[in-house]
Protein backbone atom coordinates (compact mmCIF):
# COMPACT_ATOMS: atom_id res chain seq x y z
CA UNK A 1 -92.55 23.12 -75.77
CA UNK A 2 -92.86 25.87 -73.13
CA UNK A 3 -90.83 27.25 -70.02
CA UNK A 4 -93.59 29.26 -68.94
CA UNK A 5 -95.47 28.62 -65.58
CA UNK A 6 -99.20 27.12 -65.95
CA UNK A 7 -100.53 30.04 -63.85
CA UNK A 8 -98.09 32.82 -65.44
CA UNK A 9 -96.72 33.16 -62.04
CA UNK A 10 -93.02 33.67 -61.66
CA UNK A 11 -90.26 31.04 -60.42
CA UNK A 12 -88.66 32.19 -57.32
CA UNK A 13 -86.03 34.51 -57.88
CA UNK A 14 -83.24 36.83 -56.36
CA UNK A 15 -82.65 39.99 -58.21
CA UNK A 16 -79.37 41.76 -56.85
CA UNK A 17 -78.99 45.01 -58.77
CA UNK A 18 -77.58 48.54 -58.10
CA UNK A 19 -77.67 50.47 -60.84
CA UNK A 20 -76.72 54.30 -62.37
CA UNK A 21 -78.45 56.83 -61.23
CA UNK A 22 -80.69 57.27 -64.73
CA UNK A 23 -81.36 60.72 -66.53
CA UNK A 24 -82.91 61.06 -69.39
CA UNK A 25 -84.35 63.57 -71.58
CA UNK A 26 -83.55 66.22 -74.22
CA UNK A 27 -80.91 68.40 -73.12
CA UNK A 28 -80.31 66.28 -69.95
CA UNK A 29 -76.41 66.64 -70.22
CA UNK A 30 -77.35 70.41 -68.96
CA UNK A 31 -77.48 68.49 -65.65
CA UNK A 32 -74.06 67.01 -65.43
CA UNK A 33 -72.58 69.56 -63.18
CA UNK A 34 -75.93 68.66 -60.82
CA UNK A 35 -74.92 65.22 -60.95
CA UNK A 36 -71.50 65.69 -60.00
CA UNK A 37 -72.60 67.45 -56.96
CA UNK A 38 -74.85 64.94 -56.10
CA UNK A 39 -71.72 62.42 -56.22
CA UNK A 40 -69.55 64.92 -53.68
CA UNK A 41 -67.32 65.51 -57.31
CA UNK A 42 -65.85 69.04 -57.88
CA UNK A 43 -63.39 68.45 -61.02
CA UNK A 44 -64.01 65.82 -63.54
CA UNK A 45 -62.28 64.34 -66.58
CA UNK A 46 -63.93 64.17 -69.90
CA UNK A 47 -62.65 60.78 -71.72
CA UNK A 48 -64.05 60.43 -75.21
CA UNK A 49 -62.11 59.71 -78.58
CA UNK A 50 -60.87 62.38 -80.94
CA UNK A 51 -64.19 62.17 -83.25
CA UNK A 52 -66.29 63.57 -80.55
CA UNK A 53 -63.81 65.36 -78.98
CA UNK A 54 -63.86 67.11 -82.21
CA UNK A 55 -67.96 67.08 -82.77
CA UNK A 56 -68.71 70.66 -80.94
CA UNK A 57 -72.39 69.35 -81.20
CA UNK A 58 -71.24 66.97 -78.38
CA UNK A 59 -69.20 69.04 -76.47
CA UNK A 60 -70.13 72.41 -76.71
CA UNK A 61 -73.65 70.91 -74.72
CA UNK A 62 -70.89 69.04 -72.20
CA UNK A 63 -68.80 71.55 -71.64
CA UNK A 64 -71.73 74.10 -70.75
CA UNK A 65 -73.39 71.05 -69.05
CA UNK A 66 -70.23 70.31 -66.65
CA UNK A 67 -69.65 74.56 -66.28
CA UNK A 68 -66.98 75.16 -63.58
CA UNK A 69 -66.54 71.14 -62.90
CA UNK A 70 -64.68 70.42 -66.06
CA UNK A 71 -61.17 69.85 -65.29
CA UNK A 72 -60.26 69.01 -68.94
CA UNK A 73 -61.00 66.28 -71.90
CA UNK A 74 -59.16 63.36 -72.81
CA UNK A 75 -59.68 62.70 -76.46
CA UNK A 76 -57.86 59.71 -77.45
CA UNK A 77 -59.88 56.55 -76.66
CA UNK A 78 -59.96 54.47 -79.91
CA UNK A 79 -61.83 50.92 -80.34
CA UNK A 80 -58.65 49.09 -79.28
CA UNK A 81 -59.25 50.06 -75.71
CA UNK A 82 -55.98 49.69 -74.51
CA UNK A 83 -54.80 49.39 -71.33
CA UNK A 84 -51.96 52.17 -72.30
CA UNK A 85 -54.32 54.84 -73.23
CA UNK A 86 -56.07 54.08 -69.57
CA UNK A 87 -52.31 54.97 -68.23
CA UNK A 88 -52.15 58.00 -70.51
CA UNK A 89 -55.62 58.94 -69.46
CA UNK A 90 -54.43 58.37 -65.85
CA UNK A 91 -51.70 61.00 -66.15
CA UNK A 92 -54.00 63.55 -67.95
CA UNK A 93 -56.51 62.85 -64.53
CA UNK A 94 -53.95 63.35 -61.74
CA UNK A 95 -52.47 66.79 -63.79
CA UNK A 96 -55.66 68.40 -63.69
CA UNK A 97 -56.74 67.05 -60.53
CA UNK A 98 -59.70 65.55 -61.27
CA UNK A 99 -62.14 63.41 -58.79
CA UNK A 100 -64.43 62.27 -61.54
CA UNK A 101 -64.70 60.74 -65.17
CA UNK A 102 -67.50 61.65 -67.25
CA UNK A 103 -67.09 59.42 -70.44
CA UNK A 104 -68.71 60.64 -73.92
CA UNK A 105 -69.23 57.90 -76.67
CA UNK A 106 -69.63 55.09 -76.92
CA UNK A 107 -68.44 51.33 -75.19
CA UNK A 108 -65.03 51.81 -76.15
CA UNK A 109 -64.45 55.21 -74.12
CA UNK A 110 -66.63 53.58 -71.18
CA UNK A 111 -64.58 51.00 -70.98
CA UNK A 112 -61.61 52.67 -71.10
CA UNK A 113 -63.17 55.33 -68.61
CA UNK A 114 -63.64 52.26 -66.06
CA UNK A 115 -60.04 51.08 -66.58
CA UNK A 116 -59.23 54.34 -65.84
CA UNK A 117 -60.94 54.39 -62.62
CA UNK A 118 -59.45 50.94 -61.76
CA UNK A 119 -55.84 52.64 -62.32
CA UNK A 120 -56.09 55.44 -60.51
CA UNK A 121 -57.35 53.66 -57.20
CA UNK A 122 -54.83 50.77 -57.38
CA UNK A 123 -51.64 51.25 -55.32
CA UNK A 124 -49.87 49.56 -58.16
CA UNK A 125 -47.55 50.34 -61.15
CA UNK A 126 -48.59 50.01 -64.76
CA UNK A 127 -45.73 47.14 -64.91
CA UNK A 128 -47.34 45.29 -61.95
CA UNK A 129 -50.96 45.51 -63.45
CA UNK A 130 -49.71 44.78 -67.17
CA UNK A 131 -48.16 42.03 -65.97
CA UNK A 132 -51.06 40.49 -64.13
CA UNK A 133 -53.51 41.53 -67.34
CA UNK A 134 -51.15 39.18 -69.53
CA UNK A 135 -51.16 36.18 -67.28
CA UNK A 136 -54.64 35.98 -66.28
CA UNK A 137 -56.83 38.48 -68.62
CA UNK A 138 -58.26 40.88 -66.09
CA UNK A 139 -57.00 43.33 -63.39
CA UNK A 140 -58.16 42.99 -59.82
CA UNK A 141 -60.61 46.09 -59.80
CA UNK A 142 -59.78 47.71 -55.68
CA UNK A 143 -62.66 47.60 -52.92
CA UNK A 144 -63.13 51.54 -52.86
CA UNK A 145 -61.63 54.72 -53.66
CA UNK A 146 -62.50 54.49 -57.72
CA UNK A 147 -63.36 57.67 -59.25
CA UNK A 148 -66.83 57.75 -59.67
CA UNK A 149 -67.74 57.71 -63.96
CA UNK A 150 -70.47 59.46 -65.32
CA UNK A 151 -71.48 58.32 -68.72
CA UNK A 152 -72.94 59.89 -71.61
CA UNK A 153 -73.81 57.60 -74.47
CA UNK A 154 -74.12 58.80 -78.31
CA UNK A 155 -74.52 55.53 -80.14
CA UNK A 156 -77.15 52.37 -79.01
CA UNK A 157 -74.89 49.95 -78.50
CA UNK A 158 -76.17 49.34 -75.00
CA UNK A 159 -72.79 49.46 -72.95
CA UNK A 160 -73.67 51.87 -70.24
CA UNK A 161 -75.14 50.02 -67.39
CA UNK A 162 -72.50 47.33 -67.12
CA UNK A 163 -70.06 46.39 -64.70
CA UNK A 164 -67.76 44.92 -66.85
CA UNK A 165 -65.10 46.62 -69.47
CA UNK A 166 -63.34 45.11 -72.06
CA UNK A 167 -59.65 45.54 -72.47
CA UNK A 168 -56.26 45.27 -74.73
CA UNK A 169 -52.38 45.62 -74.04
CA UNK A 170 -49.82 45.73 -76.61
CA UNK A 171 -45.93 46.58 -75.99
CA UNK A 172 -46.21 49.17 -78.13
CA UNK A 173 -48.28 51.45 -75.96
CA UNK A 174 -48.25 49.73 -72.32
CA UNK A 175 -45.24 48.02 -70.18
CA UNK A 176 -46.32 44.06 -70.90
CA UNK A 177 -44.32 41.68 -72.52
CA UNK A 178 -46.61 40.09 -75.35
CA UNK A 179 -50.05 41.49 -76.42
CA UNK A 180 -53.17 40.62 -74.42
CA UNK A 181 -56.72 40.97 -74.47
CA UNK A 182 -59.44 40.52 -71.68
CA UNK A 183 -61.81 42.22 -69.50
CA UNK A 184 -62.77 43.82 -65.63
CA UNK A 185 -65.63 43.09 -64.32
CA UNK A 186 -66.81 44.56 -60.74
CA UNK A 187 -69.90 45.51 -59.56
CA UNK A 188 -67.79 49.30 -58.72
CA UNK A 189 -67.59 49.80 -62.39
CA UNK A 190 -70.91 50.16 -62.69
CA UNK A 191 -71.42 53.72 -63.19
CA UNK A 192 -72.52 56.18 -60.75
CA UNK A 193 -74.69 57.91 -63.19
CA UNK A 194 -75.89 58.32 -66.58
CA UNK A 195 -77.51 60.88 -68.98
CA UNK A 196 -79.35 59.45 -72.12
CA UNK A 197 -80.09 62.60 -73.79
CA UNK A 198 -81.44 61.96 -77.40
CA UNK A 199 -80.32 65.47 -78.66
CA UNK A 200 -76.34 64.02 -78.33
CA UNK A 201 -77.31 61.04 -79.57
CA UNK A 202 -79.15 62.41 -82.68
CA UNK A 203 -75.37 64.50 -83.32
CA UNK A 204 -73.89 60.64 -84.16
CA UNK A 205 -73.44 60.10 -88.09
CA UNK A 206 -76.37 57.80 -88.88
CA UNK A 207 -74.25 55.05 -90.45
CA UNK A 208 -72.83 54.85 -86.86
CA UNK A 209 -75.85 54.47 -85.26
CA UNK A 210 -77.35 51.84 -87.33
CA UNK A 211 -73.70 49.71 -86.85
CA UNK A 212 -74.40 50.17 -82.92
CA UNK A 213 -78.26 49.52 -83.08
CA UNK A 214 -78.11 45.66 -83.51
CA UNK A 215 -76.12 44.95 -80.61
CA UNK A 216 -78.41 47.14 -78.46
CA UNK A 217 -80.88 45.12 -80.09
CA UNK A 218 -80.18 41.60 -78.97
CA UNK A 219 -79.46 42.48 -75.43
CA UNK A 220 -83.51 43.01 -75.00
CA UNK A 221 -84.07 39.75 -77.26
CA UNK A 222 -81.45 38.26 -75.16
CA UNK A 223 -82.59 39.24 -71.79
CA UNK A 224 -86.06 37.28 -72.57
CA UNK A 225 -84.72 34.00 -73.45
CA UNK A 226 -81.89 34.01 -71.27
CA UNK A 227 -81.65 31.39 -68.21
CA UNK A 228 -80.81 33.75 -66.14
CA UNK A 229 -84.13 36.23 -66.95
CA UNK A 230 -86.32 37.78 -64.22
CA UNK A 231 -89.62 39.29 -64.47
CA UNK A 232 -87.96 42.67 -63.55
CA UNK A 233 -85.97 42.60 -66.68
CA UNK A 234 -88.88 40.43 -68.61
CA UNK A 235 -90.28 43.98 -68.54
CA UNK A 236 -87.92 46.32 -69.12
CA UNK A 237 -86.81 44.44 -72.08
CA UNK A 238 -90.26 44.37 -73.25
CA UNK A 239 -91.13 47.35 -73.35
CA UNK A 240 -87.58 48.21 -74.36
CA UNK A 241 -87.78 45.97 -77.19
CA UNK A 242 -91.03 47.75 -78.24
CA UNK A 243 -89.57 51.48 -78.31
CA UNK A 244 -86.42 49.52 -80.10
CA UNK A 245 -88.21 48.27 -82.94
CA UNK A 246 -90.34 51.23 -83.58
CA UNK A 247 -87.76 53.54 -83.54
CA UNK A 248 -85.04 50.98 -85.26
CA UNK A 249 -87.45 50.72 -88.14
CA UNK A 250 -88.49 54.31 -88.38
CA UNK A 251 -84.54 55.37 -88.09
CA UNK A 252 -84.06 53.16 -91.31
CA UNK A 253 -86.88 54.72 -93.57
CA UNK A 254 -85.03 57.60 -92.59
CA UNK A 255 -87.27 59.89 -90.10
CA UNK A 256 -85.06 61.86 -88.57
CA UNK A 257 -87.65 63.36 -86.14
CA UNK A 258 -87.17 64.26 -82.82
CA UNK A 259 -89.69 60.75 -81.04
CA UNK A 260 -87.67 58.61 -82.96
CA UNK A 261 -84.05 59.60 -81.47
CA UNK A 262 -86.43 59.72 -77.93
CA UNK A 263 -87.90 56.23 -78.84
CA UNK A 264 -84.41 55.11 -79.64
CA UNK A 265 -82.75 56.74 -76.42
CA UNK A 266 -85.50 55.69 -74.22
CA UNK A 267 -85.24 51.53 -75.08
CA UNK A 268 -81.74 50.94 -75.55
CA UNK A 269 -81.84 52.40 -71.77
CA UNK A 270 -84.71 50.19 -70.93
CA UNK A 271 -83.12 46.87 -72.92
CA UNK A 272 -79.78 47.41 -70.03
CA UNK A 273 -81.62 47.71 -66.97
CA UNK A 274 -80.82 44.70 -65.12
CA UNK A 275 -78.75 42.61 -67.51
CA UNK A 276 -75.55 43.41 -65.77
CA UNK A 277 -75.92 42.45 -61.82
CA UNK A 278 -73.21 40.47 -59.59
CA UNK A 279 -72.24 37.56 -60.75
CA UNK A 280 -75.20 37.53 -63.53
CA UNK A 281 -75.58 38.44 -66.90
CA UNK A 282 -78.38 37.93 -69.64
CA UNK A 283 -75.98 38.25 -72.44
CA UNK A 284 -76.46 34.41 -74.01
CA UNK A 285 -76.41 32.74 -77.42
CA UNK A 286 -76.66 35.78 -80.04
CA UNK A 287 -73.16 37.38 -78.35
CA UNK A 288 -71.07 34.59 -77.83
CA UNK A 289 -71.63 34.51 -81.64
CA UNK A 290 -70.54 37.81 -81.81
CA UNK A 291 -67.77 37.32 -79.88
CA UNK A 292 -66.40 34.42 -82.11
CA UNK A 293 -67.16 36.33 -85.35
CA UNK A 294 -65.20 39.44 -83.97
CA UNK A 295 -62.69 38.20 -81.89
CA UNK A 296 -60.03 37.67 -84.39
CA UNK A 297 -61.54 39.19 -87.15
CA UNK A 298 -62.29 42.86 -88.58
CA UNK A 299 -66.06 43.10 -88.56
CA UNK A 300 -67.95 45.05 -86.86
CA UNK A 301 -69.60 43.85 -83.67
CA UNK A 302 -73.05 45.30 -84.51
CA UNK A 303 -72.67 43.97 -88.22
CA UNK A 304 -72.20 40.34 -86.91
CA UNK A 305 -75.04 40.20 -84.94
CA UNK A 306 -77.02 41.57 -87.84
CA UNK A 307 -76.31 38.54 -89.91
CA UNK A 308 -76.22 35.85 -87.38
CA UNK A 309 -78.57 36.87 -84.78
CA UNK A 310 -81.87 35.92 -87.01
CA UNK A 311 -80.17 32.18 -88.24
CA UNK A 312 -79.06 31.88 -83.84
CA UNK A 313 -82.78 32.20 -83.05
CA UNK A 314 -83.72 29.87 -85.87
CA UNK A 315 -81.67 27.39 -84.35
CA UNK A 316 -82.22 28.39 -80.67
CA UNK A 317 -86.10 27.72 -81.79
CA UNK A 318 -85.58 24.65 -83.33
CA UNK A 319 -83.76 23.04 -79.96
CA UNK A 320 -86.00 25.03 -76.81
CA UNK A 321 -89.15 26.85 -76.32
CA UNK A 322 -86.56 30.07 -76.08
CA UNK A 323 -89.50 31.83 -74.93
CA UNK A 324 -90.99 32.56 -77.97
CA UNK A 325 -94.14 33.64 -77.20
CA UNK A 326 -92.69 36.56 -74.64
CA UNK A 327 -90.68 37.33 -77.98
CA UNK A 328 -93.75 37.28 -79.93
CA UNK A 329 -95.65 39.53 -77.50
CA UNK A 330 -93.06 41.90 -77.42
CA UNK A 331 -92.65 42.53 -80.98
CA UNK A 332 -96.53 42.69 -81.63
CA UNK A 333 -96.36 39.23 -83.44
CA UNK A 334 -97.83 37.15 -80.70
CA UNK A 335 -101.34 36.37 -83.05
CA UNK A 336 -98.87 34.58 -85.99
CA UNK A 337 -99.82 31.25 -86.58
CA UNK A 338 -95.90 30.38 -85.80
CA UNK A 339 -94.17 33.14 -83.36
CA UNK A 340 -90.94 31.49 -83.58
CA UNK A 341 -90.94 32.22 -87.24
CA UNK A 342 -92.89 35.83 -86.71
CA UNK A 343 -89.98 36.71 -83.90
CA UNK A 344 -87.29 35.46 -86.32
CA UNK A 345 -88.58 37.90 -89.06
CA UNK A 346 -89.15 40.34 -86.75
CA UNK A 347 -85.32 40.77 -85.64
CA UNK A 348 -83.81 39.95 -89.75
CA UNK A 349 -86.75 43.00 -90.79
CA UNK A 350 -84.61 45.63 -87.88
CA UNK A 351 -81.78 44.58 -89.76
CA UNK A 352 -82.68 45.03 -92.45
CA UNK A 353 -84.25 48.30 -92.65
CA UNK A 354 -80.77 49.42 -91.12
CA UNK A 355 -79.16 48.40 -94.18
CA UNK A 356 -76.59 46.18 -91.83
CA UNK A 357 -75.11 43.11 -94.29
CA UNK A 358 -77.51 40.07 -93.95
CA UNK A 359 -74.46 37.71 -95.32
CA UNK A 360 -71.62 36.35 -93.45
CA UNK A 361 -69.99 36.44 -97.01
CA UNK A 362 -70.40 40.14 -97.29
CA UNK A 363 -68.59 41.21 -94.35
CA UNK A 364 -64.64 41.21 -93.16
CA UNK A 365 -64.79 37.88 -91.59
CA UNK A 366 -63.70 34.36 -90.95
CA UNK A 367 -63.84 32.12 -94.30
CA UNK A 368 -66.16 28.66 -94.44
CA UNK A 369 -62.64 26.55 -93.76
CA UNK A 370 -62.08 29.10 -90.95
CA UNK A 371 -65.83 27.86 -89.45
CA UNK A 372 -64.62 24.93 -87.07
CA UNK A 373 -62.48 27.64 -85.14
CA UNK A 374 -64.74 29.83 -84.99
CA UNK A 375 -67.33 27.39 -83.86
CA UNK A 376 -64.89 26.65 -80.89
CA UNK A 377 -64.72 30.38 -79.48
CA UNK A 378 -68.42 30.58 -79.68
CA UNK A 379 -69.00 27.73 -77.51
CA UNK A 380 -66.23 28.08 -74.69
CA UNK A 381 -67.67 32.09 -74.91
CA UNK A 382 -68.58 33.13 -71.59
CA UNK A 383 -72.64 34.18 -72.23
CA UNK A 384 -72.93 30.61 -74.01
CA UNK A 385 -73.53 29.60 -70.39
CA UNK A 386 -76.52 32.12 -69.91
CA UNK A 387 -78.85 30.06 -72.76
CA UNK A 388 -82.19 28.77 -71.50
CA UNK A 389 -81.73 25.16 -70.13
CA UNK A 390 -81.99 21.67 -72.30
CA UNK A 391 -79.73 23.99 -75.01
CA UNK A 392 -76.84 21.95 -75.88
CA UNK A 393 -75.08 22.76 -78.77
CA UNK A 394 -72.24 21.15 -80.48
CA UNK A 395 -69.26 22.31 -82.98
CA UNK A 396 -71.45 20.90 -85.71
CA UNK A 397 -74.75 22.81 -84.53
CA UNK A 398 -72.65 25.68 -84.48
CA UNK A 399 -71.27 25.58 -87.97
CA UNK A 400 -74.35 24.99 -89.21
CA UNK A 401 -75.44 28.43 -87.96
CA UNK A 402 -72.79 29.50 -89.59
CA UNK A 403 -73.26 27.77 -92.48
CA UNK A 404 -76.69 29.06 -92.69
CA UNK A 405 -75.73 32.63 -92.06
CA UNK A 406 -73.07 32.49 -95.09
């Protein structure tokens, strides 16, 4: 089996992407006031959760980054991202009359950043917009006049250069009548710029970076096998993938030097570029597992893709070419006898050396009688339609990987 073209030529293609403006380097957030000039922005909002807005290591470089453009911080993002604490963020915004976000974190204050910026250029209540969230699981995101969001990343979970954002409501803390979950998605909430700056990221508690890493992980492995792939991001996932693993595994024996937080920094940046574009997505089989093991469930995102994502590529392997040889060459294992095999090791031996659980038994998830649901929410997931043609998976395929990953 092979999708690959006899002359290693590639299909025709259409690559539509307009991405951040990119910084990166040590120290880079010393820049942020530059970039908000650049953008035409005088006064931004910080938006962050109370850890880091409590981590002076993170904000101390911010706040002298930002100098006379920081309008104030918002510290109360939480994983929930709820549509409420966008509202409250809102008011905190227009008070201190802000014209930009700069979010600090990671995906859970970007998203709530970019719901944020949806809010504050709709001409709409927060009853009008909760009520549209709850019937159809998204909020129209307005032609212009967003804010334009800044973003600052301190953990590898790869959620910067998206435009989409996940989202919650609850009664509790926004004007809707029954809880809700969802998402935005917009190519405005991709983000005008951002600053990968491996001395904030090296400030994040290493227990939280290896929980990120994974899913930062699989969007490079992803991005290769994914229908949807392009040579463009064939090779920043590549060599993504490559800084990933040598980092990833270096992070876990526990070298704390400064090339490994740059290695780190420098591919979960590359692993992104691309992946999010209009309409288009390489996120495929590994997250749509994630999304089923998570979605009603309390583990970890990064800790579910640690134990399924080496038993999906089995399978994936075992059905379609999945591009295994790209996989092979881009983990150095491209002279095993089987690459399949050598790429499957290849991803369990990252998780591994992060110490992530390597047992669907060991980790705050669904029981085996709870399987055939689960198996259901993984394949009407979104990204399940992003896998590499001639994939077609059943409910029984599916609990077999889960089966296997138990």
């Amino acid at each position: 089996m092979s999708d690959h073209r006899a002359d290693d030529t590639a299909a025709p293609f259409r690559f539509e992407y307009d991405p951040a403006t990119l910084r990166y380097g040590p120290n880079c957030v010393d820049s942020l006031a530059e970039e908000l000039a650049a953008l035409n922005c005088e006064r931004a909002l910080v938006v962050t959760g109370s850890t880091v807005g409590e981590t002076a290591a993170v904000m101390d470089p911010i706040r002298a980054g930002l100098g006379d453009r920081l309008a104030g911080v918002f510290a109360e993002t939480t994983p929930a991202k709820r549509l409420g604490t966008a509202y409250d963020a809102l008011e905190r915004f227009r008070a201190v009359e802000a014209d930009a976000i700069v979010a600090v974190g990671g995906g859970s204050s970007l998203d709530v950043a970019k719901v944020l910026a949806t809010v504050a250029a709709a001409d709409r209540g927060p009853e009008t917009v909760g009520s549209e969230f709850v019937e159809t699981g998204t909020i129209r995101v307005p032609d212009d006049g967003l804010p334009p969001v800044v973003a600052v990343p301190t953990t590898l979970a790869g959620a910067d250069l998206s435009q989409v954002a996940g989202v919650t409501a609850d009664p509790d803390t926004c004007p809707v009548a029954e809880p809700a979950s969802g998402g935005i998605s917009d190519p405005n909430l991709m983000p005008a710029a951002v600053c990968y700056d491996p001395e904030v990221v090296a400030t994040t508690p290493r227990s939280v970076l290896a929980a990120s890493a994974m899913n930062g992980f699989d969007k490079g492995v992803e991005t290769l096998y994914a229908s949807t792939a392009t040579p463009v991001t064939d090779a920043t996932a590549m060599r993504g993938l490559d800084l990933l693993q040598d980092g990833l595994l270096a992070f876990g024996e526990g070298n704390d030097d400064d090339a490994v937080y740059q290695r780190l920094t420098e591919g979960i940046a590359l692993v992104q570029y691309g992946i999010s574009r209009p309409g288009v997505t390489t996120l495929s089989l590994i997250h749509a597992f994630g999304h089923g093991l998570t979605r009603t469930y309390e583990v970890q995102q990064g800790a579910a893709h640690a134990v399924v994502a080496p038993h999906a590529l089995d399978y994936l392997f075992d059905a379609v070419d999945g591009r295994r040889d790209l996989l092979a060459e881009a983990f150095g294992v491209d002279d095993a006898e089987d690459p399949a095999a050598a790429v499957v090791e290849s991803v369990a031996e990252v998780a591994a050396a992060l110490d992530l659980p390597t047992r669907l038994r060991d980790v705050d998830g669904p029981t085996r009688e709870e399987f055939p649901r689960v198996a259901e929410d993984v394949l009407s997931d979104a990204f399940m339609a992003n896998a590499p043609a001639g994939f077609d998976p059943t409910l029984e395929d599916v609990e077999r990987v889960l089966d296997a990953a138990w």
